[in-house]
Protein backbone atom coordinates (compact mmCIF):
# COMPACT_ATOMS: atom_id res chain seq x y z
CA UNK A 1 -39.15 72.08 205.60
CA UNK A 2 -43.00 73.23 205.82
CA UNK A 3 -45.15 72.31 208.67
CA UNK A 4 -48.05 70.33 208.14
CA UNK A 5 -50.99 69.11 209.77
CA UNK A 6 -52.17 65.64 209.16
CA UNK A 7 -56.23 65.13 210.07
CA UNK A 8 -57.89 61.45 210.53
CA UNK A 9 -61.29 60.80 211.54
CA UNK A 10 -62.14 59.49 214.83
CA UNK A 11 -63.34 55.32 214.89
CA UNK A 12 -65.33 56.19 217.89
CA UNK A 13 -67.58 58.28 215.09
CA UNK A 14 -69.16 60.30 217.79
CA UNK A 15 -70.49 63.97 216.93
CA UNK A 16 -68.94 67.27 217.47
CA UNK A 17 -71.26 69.47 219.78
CA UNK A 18 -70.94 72.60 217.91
CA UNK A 19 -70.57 71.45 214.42
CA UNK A 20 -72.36 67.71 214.44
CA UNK A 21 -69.33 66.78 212.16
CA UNK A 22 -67.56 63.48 213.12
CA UNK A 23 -64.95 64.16 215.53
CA UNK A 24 -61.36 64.32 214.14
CA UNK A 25 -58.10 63.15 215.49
CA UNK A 26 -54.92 65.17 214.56
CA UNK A 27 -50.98 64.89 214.27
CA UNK A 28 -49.37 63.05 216.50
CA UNK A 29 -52.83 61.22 217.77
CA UNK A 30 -53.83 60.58 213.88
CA UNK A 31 -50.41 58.80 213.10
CA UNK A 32 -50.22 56.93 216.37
CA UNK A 33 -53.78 55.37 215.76
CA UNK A 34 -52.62 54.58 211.86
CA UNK A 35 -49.81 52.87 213.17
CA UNK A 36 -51.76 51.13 215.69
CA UNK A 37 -54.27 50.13 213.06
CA UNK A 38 -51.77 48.81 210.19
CA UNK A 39 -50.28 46.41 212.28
CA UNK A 40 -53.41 45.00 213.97
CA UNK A 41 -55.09 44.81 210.41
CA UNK A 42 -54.64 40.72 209.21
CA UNK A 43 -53.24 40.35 206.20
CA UNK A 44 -56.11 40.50 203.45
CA UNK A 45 -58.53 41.74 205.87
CA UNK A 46 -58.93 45.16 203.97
CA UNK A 47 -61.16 44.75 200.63
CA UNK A 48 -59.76 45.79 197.65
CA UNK A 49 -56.40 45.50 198.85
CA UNK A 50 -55.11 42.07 200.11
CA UNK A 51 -51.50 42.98 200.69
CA UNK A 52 -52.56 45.52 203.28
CA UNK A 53 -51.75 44.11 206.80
CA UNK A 54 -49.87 41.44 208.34
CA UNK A 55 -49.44 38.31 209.44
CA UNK A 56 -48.07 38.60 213.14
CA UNK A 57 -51.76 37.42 214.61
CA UNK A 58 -50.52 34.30 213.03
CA UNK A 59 -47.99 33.91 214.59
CA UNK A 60 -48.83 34.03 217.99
CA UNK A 61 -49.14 30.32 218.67
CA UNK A 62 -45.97 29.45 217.39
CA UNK A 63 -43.30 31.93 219.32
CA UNK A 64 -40.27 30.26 220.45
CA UNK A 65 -37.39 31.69 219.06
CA UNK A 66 -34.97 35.15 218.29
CA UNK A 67 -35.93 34.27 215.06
CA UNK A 68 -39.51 34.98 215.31
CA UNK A 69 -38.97 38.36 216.88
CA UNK A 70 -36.30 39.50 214.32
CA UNK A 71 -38.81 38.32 211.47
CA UNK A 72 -41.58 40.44 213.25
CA UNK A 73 -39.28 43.81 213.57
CA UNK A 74 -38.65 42.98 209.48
CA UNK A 75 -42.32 42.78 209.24
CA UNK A 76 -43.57 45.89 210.73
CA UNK A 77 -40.92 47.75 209.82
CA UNK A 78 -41.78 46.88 206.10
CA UNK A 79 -45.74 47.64 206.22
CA UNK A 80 -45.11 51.11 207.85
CA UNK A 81 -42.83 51.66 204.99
CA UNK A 82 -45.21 50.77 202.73
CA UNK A 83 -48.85 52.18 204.26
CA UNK A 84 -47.65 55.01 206.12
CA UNK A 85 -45.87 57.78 204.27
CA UNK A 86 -45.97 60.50 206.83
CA UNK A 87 -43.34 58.54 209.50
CA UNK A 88 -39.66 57.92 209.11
CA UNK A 89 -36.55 56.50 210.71
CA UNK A 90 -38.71 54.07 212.07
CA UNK A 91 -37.22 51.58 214.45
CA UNK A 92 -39.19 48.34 215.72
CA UNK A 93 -38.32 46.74 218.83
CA UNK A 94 -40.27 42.83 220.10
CA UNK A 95 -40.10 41.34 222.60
CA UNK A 96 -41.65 37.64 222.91
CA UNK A 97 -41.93 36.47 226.81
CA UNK A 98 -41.33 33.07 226.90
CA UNK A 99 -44.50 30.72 227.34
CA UNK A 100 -47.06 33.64 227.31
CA UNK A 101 -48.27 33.76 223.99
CA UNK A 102 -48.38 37.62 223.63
CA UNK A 103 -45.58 40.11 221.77
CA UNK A 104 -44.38 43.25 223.27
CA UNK A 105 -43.76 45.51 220.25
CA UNK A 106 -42.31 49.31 220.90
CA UNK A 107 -42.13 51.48 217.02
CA UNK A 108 -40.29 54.55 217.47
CA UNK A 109 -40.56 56.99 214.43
CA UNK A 110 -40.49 60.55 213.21
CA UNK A 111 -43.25 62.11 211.71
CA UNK A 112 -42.29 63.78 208.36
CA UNK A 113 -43.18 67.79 207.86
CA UNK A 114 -43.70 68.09 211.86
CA UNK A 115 -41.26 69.54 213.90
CA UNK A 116 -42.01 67.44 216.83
CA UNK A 117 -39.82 65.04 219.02
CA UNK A 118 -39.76 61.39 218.39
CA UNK A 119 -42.55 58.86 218.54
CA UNK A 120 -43.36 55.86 220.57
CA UNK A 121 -46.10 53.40 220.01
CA UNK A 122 -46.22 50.58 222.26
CA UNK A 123 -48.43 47.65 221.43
CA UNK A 124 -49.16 44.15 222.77
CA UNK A 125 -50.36 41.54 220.62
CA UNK A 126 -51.85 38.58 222.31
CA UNK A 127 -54.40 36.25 220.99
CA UNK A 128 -58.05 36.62 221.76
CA UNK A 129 -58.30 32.67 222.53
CA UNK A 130 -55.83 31.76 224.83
């Protein structure tokens, strides 16, 4: 398989010092951020394209069971599936503390076309108005 290089551009928008371009982010950085950003993006939050998110922000008030955290593994799984073509064998791991109102979510992955060793993005959702 070819290598390949994947390039995003930086949310922070600040300027290169040499070139004044917009600083990039690359490989491993780039996907981790995309990853990052698909599942904090609400469902419909995204113009043009209202299946692009999802709902686990909703569901914050309302986790009490294995079943939530089993529906939210499905969940992310399924959008990184779908929005993020350049990751594979892609495993999604919550954890819901009891009474806290947060989720502990771990995605390990491989990126596809880079010969690098596998990914972890650890993220915890919690609700801004606790």
């Amino acid at each position: 398989m070819a290598s390949r290089a994947f390039k995003d551009i930086n949310l922070s928008f600040k300027r290169h010092p040499v070139t004044s371009d917009v600083v990039t982010i690359s490989n491993e950085d780039a996907i981790k951020r995309s990853v990052k950003n698909i599942i904090f993006t609400i469902l419909g939050e995204k113009p043009f394209n209202p299946l692009f998110g999802s709902t686990i922000n909703n569901s914050l008030f309302e986790l009490d069971t294995q079943f939530d955290s089993v529906r939210m593994q499905e969940e992310i799984n399924s959008i990184l599936l779908n929005y993020e073509p350049r990751i594979s064998n892609i495993i999604v791991t919550v954890t819901i503390p009891p009474d806290e109102h947060t989720v502990n979510c771990t995605v390990q992955y491989d990126i596809t076309g880079i010969p690098t060793p596998t990914q972890q993005v650890d993220v915890l959702l919690f609700p801004a108005r606790v």
